[in-house]
Protein backbone atom coordinates (compact mmCIF):
# COMPACT_ATOMS: atom_id res chain seq x y z
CA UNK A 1 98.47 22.97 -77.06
CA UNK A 2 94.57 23.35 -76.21
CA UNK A 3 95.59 26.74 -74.70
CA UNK A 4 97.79 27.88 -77.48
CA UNK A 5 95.04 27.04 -80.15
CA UNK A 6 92.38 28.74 -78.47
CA UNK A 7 94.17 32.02 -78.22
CA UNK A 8 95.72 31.90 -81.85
CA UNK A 9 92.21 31.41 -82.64
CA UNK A 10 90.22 34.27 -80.58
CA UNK A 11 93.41 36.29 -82.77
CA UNK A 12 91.66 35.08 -86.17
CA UNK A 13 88.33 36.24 -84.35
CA UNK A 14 88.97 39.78 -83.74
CA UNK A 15 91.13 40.83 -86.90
CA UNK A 16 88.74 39.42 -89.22
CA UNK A 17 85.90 41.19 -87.53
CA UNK A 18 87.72 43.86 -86.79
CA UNK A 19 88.18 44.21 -90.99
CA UNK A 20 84.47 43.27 -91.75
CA UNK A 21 84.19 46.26 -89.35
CA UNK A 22 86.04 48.91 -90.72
CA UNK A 23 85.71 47.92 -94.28
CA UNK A 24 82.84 48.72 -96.35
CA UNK A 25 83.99 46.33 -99.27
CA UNK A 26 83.28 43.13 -97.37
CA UNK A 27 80.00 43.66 -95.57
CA UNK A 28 78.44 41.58 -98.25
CA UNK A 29 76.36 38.24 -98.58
CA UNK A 30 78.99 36.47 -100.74
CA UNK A 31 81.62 37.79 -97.70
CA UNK A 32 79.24 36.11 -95.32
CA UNK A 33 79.06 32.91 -97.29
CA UNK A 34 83.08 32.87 -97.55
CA UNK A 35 83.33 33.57 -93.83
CA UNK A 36 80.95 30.47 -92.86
CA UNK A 37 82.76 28.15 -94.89
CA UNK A 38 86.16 29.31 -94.09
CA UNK A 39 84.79 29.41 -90.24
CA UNK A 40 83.42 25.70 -91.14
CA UNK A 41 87.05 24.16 -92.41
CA UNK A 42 88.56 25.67 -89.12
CA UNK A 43 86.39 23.90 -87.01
CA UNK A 44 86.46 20.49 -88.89
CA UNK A 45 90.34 21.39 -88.66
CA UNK A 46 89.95 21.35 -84.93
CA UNK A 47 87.55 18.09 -84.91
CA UNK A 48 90.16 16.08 -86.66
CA UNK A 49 92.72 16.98 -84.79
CA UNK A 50 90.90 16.56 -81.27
CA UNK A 51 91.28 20.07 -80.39
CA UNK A 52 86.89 20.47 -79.72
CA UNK A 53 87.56 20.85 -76.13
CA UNK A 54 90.09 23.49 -76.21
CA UNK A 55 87.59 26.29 -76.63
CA UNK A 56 89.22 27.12 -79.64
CA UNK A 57 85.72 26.94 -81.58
CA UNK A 58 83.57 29.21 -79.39
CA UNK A 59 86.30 31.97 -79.86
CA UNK A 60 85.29 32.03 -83.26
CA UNK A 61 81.03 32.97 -81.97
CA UNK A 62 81.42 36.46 -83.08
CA UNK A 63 82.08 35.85 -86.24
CA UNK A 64 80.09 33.13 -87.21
CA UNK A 65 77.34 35.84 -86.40
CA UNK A 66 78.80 38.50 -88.00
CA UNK A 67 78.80 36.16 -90.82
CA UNK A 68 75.07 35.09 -90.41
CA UNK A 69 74.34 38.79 -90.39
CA UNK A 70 75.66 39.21 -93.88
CA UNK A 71 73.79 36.48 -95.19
CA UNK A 72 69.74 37.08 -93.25
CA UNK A 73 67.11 38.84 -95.14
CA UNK A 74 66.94 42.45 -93.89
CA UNK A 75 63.37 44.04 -94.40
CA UNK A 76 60.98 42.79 -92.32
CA UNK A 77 60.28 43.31 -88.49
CA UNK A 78 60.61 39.15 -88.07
CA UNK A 79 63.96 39.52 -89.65
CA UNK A 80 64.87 41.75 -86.68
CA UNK A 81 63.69 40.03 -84.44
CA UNK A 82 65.74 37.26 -85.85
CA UNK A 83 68.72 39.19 -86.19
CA UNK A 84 68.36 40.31 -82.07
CA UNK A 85 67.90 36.49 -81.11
CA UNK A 86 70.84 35.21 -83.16
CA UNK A 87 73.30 37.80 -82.89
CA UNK A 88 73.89 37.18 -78.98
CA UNK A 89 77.60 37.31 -78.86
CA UNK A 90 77.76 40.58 -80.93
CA UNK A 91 77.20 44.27 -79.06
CA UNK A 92 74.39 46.28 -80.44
CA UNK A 93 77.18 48.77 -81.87
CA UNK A 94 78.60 46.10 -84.18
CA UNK A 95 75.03 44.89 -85.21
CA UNK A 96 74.38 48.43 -86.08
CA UNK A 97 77.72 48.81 -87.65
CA UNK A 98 77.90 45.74 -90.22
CA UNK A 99 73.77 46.95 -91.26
CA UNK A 100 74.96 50.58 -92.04
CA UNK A 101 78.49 49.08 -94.04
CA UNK A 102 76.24 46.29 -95.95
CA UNK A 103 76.76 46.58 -99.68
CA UNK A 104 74.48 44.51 -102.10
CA UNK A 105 76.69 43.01 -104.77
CA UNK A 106 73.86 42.85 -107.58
CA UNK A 107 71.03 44.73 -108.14
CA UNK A 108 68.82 42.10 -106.76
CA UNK A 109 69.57 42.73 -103.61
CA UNK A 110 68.86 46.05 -101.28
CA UNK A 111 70.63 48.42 -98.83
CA UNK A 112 69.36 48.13 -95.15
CA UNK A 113 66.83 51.21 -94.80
CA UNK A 114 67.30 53.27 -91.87
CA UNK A 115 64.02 52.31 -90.53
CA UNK A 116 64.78 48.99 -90.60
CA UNK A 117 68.06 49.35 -88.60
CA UNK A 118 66.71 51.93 -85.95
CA UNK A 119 63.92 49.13 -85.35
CA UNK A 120 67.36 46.62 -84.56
CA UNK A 121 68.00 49.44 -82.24
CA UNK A 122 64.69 49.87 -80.46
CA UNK A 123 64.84 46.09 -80.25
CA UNK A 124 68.34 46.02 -78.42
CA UNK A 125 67.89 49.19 -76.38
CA UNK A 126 67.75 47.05 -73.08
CA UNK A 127 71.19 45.05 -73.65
CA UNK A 128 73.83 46.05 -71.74
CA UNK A 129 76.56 45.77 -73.99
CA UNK A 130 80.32 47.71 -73.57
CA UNK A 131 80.35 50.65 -75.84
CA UNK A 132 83.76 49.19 -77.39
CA UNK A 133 82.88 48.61 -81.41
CA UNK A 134 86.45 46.48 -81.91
CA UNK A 135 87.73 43.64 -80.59
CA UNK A 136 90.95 44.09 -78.97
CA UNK A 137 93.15 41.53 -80.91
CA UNK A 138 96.00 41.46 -78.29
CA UNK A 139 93.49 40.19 -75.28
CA UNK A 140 95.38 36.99 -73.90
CA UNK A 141 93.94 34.49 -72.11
CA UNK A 142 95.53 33.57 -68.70
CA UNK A 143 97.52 30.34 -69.39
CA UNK A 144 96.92 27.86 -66.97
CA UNK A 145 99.28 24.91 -66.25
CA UNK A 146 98.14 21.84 -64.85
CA UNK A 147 99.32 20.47 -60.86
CA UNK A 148 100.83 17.24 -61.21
CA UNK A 149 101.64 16.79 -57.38
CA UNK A 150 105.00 14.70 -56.72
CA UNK A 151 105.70 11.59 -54.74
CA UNK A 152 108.58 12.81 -52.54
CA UNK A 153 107.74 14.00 -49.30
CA UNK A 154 109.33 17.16 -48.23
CA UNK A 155 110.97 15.85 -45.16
CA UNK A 156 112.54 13.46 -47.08
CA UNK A 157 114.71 16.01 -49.43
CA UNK A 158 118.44 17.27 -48.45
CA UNK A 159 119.48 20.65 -49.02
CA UNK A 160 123.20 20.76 -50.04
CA UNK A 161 124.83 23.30 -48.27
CA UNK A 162 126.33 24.35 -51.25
CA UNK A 163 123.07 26.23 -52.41
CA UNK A 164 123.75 28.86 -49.38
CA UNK A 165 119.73 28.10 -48.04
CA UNK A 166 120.46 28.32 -44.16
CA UNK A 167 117.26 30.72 -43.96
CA UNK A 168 115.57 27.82 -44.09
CA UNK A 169 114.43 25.23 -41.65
CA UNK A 170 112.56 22.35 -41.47
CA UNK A 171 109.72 22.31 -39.49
C-alpha cells in the first residue's frame, strides 16, 4: 500500500508541475498559495492514515518549492539567494522557467526583471543539474516485496511425480 501511495503520489508531483510549467496562467502567488494548501491536506491525508513512512510525502518536494517560488518576494539579491537555498530539489532550468512564466495578478505586484533572474542564474551556475525541464510522469518506482522466509525445510518437501520434475535432484 506504502509503495502504491508513493508512486500515485510522485504522479500528482510531476503533472502538476509539469502544468505550472508549461502554463503561463498559473505561475502566480494565489497559484502558489492554492498549491501549499492543497500540498498541506495531502500530507495530513497521509498522517491520518499512517502512510508518513511510505515516502509518499517527499515525492511531493518539487512542488512544495515550486509552490514557495510563486509565493517569495522577487527583487532583491537576498531574495535570490533565498530562492537558490530553498529551491534544492528543483533544476536551475525550472527555477528559471516558473521566474520568466510568473504573472502578477494585481497591479501591486511586479514581473521578475531580467536582471533579477540572470542573477538566479549566476547564482546556480555551479549545480549540476540534468538539462531535462519536465518531469517524466510515467517514472515507476521499482516495487519491492518483502522476504518472509518459510518454516519447511527443503529436504523435507515431496515432489509428485505427476509434475514431470525428474531434472531435478536433491542434493
Amino acid at each position: 500500500i506504502q509503495q502504491v501511495f508513493k508512486q500515485l503520489f510522485y504522479m500528482i508531483n510531476a503533472i502538476a508541475l509539469n502544468n505550472l510549467l508549461l502554463r503561463k496562467d498559473v505561475c502566480s502567488w494565489s497559484t502558489g498559495m492554492q498549491l501549499r494548501f492543497n500540498i498541506s491536506q495531502l500530507e495530513e491525508w497521509l498522517r491520518g492514515k499512517n502512510l508518513q513512512q511510505s515516502g509518499a510525502a517527499q515525492t511531493l518536494e518539487p512542488l512544495i518549492q515550486a509552490a514557495q517560488l510563486l509565493q517569495l518576494k522577487k527583487k532583491t539579491s537576498e531574495d535570490a539567494e533565498a530562492i537558490c537555498s530553498l529551491c534544492t530539489s528543483l533544476t536551475t532550468q525550472q527555477i528559471v522557467k516558473i521566474l520568466n512564466l510568473y504573472t502578477p495578478v494585481n497591479e501591486f505586484e511586479e514581473r521578475v526583471t531580467v536582471a533579477f533572474i540572470r542573477n538566479i542564474q549566476k547564482q546556480l551556475q555551479e549545480r549540476n543539474d540534468p538539462p531535462q525541464l519536465l518531469l517524466d510522469f510515467k517514472h515507476t518506482f521499482p516495487v519491492l516485496f518483502p522476504f518472509n522466509p518459510s518454516a519447511i525445510t527443503m529436504d523435507s518437501i515431496h515432489l509428485p511425480a505427476s509434475l514431470n520434475l525428474d531434472f531435478l535432484n536433491k542434493v
